[in-house]
N, C-alpha and C. Protein backbone atom coordinates (compact mmCIF):
# COMPACT_ATOMS: atom_id res chain seq x y z
N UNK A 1 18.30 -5.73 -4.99
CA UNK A 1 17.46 -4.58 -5.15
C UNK A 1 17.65 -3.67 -3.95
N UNK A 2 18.42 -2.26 -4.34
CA UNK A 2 18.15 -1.07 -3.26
C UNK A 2 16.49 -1.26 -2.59
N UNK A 3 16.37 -0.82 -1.22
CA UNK A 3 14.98 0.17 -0.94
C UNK A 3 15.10 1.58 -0.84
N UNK A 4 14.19 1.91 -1.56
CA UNK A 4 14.01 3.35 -1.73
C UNK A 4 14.63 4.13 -0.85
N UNK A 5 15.23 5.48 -1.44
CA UNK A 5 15.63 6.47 -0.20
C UNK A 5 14.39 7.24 0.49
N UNK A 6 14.20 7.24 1.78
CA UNK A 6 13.32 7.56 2.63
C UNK A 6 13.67 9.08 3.11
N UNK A 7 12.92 10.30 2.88
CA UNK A 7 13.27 11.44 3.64
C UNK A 7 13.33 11.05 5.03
N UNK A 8 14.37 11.86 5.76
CA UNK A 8 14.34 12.03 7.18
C UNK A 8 12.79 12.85 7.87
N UNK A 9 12.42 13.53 6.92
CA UNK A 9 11.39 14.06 7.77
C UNK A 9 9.45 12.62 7.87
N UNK A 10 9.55 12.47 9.27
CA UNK A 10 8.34 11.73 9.22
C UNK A 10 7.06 11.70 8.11
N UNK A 11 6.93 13.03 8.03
CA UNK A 11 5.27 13.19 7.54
C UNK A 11 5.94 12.92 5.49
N UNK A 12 7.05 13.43 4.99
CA UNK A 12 7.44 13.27 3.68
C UNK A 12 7.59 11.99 3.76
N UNK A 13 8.39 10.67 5.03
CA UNK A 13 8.23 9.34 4.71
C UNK A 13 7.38 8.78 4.51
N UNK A 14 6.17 9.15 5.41
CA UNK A 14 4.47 8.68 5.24
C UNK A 14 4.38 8.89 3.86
N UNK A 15 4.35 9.85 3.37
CA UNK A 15 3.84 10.25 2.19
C UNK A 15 4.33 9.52 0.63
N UNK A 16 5.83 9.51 1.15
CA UNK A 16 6.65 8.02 -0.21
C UNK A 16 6.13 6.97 0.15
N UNK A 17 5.37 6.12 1.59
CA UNK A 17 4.98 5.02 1.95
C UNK A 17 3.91 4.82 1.21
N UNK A 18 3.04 5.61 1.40
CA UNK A 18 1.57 5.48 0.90
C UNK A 18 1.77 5.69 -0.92
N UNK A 19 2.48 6.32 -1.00
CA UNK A 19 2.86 6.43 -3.01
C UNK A 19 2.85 4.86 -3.21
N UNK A 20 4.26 4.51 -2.63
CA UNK A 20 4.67 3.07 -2.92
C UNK A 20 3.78 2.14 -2.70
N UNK A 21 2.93 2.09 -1.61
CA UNK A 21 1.81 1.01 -1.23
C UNK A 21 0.83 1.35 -2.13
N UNK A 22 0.30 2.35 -2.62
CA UNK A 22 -0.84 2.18 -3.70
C UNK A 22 -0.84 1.87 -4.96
N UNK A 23 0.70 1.53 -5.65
CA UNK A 23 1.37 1.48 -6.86
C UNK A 23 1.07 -0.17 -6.53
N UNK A 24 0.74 -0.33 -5.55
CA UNK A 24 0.65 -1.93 -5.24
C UNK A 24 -0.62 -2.96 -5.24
N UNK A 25 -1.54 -1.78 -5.02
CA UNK A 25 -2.90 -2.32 -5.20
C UNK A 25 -3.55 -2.63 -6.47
N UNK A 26 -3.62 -1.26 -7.53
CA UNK A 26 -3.88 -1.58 -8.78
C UNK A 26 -3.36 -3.41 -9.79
N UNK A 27 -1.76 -3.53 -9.60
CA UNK A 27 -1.86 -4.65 -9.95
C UNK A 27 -2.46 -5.96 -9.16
N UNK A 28 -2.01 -5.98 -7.74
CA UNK A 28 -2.98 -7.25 -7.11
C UNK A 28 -4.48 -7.32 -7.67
N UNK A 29 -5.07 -6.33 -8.11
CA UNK A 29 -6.62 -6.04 -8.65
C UNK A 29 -6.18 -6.91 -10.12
N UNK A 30 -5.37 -6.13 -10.98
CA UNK A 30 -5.52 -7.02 -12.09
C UNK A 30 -5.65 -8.61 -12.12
N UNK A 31 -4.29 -8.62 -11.55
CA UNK A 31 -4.27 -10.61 -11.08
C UNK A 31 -5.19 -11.35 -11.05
N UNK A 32 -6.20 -10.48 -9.84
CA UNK A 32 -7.43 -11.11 -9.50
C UNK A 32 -8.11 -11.21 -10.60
N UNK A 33 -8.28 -10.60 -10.82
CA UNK A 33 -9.27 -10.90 -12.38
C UNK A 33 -8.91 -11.31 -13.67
N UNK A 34 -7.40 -11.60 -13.51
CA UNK A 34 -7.21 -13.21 -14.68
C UNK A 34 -7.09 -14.21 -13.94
N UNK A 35 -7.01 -14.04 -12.94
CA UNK A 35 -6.84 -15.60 -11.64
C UNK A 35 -8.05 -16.58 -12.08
N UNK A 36 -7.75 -17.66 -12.01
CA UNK A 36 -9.23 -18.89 -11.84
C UNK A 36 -9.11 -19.06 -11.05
N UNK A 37 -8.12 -19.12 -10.38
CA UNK A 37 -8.01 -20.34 -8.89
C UNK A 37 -8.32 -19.89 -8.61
N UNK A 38 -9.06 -20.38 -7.27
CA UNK A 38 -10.06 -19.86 -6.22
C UNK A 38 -9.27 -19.61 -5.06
N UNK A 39 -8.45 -20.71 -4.97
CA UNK A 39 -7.01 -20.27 -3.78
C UNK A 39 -6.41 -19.06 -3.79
N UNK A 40 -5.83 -18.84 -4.85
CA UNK A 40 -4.82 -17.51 -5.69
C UNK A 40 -5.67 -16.60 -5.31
N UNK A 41 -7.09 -16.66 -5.43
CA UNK A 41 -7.51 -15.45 -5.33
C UNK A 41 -8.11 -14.85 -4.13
N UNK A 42 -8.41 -16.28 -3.58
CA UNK A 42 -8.43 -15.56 -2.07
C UNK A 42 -7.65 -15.34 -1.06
N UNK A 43 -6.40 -15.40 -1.51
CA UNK A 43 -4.56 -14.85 -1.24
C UNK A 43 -4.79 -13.51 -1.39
N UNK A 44 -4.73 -13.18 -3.08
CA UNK A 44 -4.69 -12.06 -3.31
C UNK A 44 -5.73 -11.43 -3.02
N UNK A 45 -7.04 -11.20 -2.50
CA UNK A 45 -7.71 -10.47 -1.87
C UNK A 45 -7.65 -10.57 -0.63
N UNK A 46 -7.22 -11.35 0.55
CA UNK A 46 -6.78 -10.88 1.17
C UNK A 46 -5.54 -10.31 1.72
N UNK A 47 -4.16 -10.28 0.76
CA UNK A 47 -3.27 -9.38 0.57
C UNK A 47 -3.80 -7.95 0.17
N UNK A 48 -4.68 -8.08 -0.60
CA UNK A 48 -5.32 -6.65 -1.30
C UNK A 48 -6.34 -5.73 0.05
N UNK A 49 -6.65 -7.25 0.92
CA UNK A 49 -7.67 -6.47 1.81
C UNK A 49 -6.25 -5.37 2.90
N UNK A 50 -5.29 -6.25 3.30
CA UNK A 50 -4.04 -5.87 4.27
C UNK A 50 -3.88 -4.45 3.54
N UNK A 51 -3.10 -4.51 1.84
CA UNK A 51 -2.96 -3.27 1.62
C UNK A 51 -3.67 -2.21 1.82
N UNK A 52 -4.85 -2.34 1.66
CA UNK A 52 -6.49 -1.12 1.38
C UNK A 52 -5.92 -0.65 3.09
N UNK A 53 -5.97 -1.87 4.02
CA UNK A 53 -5.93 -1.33 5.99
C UNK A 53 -4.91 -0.27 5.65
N UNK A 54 -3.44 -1.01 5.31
CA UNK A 54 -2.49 -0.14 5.59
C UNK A 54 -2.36 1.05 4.95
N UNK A 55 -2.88 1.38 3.95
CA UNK A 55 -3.24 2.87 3.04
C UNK A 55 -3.44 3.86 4.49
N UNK A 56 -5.14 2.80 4.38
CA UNK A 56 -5.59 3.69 6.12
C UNK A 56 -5.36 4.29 6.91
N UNK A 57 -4.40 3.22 7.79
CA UNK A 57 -3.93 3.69 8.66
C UNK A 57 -2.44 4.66 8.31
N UNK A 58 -1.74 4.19 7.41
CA UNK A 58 -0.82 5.05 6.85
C UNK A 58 -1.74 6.96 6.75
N UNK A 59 -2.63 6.68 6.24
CA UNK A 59 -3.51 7.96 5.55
C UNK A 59 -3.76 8.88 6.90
N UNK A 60 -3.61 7.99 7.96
CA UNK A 60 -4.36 8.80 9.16
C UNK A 60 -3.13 8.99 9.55
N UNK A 61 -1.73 8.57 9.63
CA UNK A 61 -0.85 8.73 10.31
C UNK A 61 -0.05 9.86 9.73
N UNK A 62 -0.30 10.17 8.27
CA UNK A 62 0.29 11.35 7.38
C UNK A 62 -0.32 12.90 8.06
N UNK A 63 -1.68 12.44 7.63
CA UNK A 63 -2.45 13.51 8.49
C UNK A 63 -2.21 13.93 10.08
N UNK A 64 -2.04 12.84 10.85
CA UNK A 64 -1.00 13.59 12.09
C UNK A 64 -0.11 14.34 12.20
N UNK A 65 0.80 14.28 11.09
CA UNK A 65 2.33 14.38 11.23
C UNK A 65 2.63 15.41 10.11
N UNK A 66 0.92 15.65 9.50
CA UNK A 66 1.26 17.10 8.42
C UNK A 66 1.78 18.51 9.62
N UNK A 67 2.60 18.99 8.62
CA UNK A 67 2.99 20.33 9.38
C UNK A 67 1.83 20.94 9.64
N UNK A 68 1.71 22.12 11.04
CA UNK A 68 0.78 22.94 11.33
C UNK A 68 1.05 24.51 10.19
């Protein structure tokens, strides 16, 4: 599997980062809620909790690096 082509410009890479990382949350959400296991699911919520941070901090780091 290629990884995605990344613009050279910072604030457009932020911006494919955070696309790609939120395309990621919706399904970990589904999982969880056909999951029984109690293990599985407290994996995937706290994988789901990591993603939600890194949105975050991604979100604040876009907003730096937007053009003036």
């Amino acid at each position: 599997m290629n990884a995605p082509q990344r613009s050279s410009d910072p604030h457009l890479a932020i911006v494919q980062l955070l696309n790609d990382l939120r395309q990621f949350l919706d399904p970990v959400s589904d999982v969880i809620e056909r999951s029984r296991d109690a293990g599985v699911n407290g994996a995937l919520i706290e994988a789901q909790s990591f993603l939600k941070e890194a949105v975050a901090s991604l979100s604040r780091a876009e907003h730096l690096t937007r053009p003036k």
